[in-house]
Protein backbone atom coordinates (compact mmCIF):
# COMPACT_ATOMS: atom_id res chain seq x y z
CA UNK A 1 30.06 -19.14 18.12
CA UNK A 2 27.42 -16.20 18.83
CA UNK A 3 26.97 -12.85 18.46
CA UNK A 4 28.18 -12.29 21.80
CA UNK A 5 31.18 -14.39 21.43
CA UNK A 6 32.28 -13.01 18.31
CA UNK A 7 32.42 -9.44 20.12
CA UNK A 8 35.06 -10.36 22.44
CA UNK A 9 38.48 -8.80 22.06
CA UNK A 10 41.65 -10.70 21.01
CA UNK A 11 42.92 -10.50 24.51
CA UNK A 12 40.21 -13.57 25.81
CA UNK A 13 39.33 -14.81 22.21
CA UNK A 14 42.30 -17.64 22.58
CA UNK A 15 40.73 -18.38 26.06
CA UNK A 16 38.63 -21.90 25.90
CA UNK A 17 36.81 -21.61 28.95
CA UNK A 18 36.36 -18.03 28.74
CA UNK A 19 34.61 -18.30 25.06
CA UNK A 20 32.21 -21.34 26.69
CA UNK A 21 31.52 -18.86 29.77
CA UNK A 22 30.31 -16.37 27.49
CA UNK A 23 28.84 -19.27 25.37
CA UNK A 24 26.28 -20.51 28.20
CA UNK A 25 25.53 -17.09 29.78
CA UNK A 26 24.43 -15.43 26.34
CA UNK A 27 22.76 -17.92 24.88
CA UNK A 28 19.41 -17.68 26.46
CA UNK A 29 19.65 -14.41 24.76
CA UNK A 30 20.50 -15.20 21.27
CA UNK A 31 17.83 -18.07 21.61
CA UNK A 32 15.32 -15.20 22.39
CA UNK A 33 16.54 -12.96 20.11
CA UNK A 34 16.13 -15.16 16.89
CA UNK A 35 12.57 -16.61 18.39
CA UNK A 36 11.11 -13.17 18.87
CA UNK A 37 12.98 -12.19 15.23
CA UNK A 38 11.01 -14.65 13.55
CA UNK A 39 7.86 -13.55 15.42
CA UNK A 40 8.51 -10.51 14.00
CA UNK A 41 9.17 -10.89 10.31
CA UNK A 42 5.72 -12.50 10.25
CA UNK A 43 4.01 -9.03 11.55
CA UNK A 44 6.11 -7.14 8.28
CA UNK A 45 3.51 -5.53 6.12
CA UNK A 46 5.21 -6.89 3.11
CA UNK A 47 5.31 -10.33 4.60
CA UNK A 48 2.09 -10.95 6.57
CA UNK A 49 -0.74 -12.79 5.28
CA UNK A 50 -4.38 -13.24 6.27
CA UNK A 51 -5.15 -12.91 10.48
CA UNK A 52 -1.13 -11.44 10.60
CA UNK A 53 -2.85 -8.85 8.39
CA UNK A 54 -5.61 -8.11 10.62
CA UNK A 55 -3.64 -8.03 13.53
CA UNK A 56 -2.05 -5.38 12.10
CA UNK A 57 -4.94 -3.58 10.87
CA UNK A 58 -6.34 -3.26 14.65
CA UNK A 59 -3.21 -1.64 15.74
CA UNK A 60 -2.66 0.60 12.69
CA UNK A 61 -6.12 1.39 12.80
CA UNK A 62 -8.14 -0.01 9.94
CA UNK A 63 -10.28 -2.91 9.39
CA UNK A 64 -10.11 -5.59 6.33
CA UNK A 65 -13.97 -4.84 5.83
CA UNK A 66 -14.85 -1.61 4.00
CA UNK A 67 -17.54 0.43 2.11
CA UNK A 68 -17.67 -0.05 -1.84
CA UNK A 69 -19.70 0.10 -4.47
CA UNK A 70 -22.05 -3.59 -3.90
CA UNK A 71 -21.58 -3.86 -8.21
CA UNK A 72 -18.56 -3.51 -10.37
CA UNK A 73 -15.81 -5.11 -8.50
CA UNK A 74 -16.69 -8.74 -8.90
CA UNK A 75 -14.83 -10.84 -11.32
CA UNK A 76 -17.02 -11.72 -14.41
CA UNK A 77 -16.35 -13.41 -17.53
CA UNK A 78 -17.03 -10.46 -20.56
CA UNK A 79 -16.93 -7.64 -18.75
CA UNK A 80 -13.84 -5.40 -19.29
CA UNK A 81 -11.82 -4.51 -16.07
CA UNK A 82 -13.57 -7.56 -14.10
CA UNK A 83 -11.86 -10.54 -15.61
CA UNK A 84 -9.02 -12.60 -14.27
CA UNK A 85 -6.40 -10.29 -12.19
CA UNK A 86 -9.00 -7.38 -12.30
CA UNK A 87 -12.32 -8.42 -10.58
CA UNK A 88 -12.81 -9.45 -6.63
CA UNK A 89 -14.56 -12.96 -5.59
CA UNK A 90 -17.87 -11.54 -3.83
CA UNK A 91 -17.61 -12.66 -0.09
CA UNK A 92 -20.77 -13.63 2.28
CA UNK A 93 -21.48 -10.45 3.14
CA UNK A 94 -20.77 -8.05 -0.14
CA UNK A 95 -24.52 -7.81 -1.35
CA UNK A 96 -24.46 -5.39 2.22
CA UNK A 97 -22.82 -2.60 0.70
CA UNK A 98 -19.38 -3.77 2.51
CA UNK A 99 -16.46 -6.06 1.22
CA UNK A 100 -13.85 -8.27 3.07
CA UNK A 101 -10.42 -7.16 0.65
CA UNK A 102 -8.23 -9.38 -0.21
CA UNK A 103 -4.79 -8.99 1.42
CA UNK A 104 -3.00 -7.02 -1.03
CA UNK A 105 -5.92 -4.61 -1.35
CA UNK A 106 -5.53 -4.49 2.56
CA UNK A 107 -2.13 -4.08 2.95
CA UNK A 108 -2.44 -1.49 0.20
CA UNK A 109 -4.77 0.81 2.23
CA UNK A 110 -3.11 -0.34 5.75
CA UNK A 111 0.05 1.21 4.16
CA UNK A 112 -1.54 4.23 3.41
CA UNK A 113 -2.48 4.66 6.37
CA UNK A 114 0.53 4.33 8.07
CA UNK A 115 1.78 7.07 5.48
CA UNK A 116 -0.82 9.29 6.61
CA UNK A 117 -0.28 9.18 10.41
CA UNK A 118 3.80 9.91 9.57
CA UNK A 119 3.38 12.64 6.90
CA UNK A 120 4.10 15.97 7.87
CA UNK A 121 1.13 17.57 6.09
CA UNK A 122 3.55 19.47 3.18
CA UNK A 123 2.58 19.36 -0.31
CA UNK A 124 5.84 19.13 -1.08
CA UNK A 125 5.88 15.70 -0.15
CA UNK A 126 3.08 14.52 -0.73
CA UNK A 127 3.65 13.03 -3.95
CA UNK A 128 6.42 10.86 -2.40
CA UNK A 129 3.66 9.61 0.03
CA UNK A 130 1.31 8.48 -2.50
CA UNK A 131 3.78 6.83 -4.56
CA UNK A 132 5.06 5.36 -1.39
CA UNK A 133 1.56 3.10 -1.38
CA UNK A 134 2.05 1.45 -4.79
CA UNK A 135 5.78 0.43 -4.12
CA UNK A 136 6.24 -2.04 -6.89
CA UNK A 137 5.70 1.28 -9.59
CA UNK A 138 3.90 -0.46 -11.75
CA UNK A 139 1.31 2.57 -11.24
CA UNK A 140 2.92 6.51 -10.76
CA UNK A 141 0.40 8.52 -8.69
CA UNK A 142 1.08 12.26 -8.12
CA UNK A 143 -1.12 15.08 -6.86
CA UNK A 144 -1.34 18.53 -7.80
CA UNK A 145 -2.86 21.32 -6.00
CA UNK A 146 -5.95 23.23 -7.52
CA UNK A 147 -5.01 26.37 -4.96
CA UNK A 148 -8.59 27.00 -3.91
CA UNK A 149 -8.66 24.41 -0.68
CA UNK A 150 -9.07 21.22 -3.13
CA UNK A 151 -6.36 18.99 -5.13
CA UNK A 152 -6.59 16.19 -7.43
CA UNK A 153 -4.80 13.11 -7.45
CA UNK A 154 -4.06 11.17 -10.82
CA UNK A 155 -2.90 7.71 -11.51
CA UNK A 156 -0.85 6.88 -14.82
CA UNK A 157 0.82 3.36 -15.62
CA UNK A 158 -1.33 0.25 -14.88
CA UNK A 159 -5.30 0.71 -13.75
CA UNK A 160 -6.06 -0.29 -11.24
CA UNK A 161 -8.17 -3.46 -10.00
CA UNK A 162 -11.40 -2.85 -9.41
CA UNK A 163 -11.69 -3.09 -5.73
CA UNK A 164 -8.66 -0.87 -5.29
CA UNK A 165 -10.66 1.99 -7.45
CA UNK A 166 -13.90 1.36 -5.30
CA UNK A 167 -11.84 1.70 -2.20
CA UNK A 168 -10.08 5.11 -3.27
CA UNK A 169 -13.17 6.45 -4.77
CA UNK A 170 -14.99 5.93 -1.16
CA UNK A 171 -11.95 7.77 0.12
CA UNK A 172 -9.96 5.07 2.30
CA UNK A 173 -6.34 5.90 0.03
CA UNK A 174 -7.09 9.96 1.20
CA UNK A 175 -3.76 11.48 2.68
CA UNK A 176 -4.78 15.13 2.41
CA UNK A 177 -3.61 18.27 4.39
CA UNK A 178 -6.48 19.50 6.91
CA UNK A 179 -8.94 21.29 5.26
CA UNK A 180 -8.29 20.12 1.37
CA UNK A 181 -10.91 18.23 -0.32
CA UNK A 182 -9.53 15.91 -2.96
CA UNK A 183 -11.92 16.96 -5.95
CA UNK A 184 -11.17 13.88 -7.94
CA UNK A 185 -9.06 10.99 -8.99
CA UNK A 186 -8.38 10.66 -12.20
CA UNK A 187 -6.68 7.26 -13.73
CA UNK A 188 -5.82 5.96 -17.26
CA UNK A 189 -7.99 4.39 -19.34
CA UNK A 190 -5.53 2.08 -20.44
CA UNK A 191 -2.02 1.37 -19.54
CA UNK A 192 0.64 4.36 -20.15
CA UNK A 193 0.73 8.03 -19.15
CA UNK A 194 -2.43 10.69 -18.97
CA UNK A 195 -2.50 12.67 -21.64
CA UNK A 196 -0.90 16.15 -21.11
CA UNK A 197 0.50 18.89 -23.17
CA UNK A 198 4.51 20.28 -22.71
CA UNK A 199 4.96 17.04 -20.83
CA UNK A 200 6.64 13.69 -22.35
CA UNK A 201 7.42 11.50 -19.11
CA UNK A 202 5.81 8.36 -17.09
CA UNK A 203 2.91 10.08 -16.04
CA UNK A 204 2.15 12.79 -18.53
CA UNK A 205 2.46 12.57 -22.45
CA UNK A 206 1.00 14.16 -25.35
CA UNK A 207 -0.68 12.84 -28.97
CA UNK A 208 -0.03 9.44 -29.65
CA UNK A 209 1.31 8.41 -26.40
CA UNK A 210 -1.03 9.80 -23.67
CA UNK A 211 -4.12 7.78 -22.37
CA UNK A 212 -7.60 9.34 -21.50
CA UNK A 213 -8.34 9.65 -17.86
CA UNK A 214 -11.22 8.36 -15.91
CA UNK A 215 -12.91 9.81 -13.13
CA UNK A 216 -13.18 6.59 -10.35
CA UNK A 217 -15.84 8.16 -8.81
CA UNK A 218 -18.01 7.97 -11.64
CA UNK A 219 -16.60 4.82 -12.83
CA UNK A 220 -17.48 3.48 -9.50
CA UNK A 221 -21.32 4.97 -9.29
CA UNK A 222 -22.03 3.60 -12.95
């Protein structure tokens, strides 16, 4: 039985040939209907992998190729922040100044996006935005407004990869108002909270708790 047959009311539901009437005239829909939902699920920005990704890149906008920083984001045996989990595989055409992401870097900045072109442009919820990127809050992001046309943006929990902080330090994560230069991004130096006074929480603490921040754009000129 279908969706369509299951709808009728108790009236025709003890009616044989009225159920197979409905039966064969509805189900070139339902056929259609779970075809084109399984198209579908494959173009979900959770789901979709590789040329799905792209596809959706073209209509959200972005491309899979961006600017970053041609050192520092390759893996590399002995260098902290590039090992295993932490460094990219350099592609043909890296050594250009440009690199193909991987697709959870993409789908990272593709959701941004997406945040970006819905966001109504308050500061009140902004924060909600950029948390809205890393979903899986494994890292807390918040931003804070410096009052004088600029804000900064900090990142507590895990650090980032390295191609993700290449990628927000060249300014492809930036969901600003109009007008408002972010000033910096700031991230921990090691997993926790920044360090902060009159603040004990996931993304501030004080002595003893509290992690140093970096500043990704210098991390990602060095």
């Amino acid at each position: 039985m279908n969706t369509y047959q299951q709808l009728i009311t108790a009236y025709h539901a003890d009616k044989p040939k009225y159920l197979d009437t409905i039966g064969l005239s509805s189900a070139p829909f339902t056929a259609i209907q779970s075809t084109l939902g399984d198209f579908i699920n494959k173009f979900d920005l959770d789901r979709a992998v590789d040329s799905q990704l792209d596809a959706l890149g073209l209509w959200i906008g972005i491309g899979r190729v961006v600017r970053s920083t041609i050192n520092g984001i390759y893996f590399s045996f002995d260098t902290t922040g590039l090992g295993y989990d932490q460094g990219s595989w350099q592609g043909v055409f890296d050594d250009m100044g440009f690199t193909a992401l991987d697709d959870e870097a993409y789908r990272t900045i593709l959701r941004a996006k997406i945040l970006a072109n819905n966001w109504d442009g308050t500061m009140a919820t902004l924060s909600n935005i950029y948390q809205s990127v890393f979903p899986d809050d494994k890292t807390q992001i918040f931003a804070v407004d410096n009052l004088d046309m600029t804000m900064s943006v900090y990142l507590s929990g895990a650090p980032l990869p390295a191609v993700l902080q290449s990628i927000i330090a060249f300014g492809y994560l930036d969901v600003k108002p109009g007008g408002v230069r972010i000033a910096d991004y700031t991230m921990v130096s090691e997993p926790g909270p920044l360090f902060g006074f009159d603040a004990d929480n996931k993304y501030l603490s004080g002595f003893d708790k509290g992690m140093w921040g970096l500043d990704l754009k210098e991390i990602t000129n060095g």
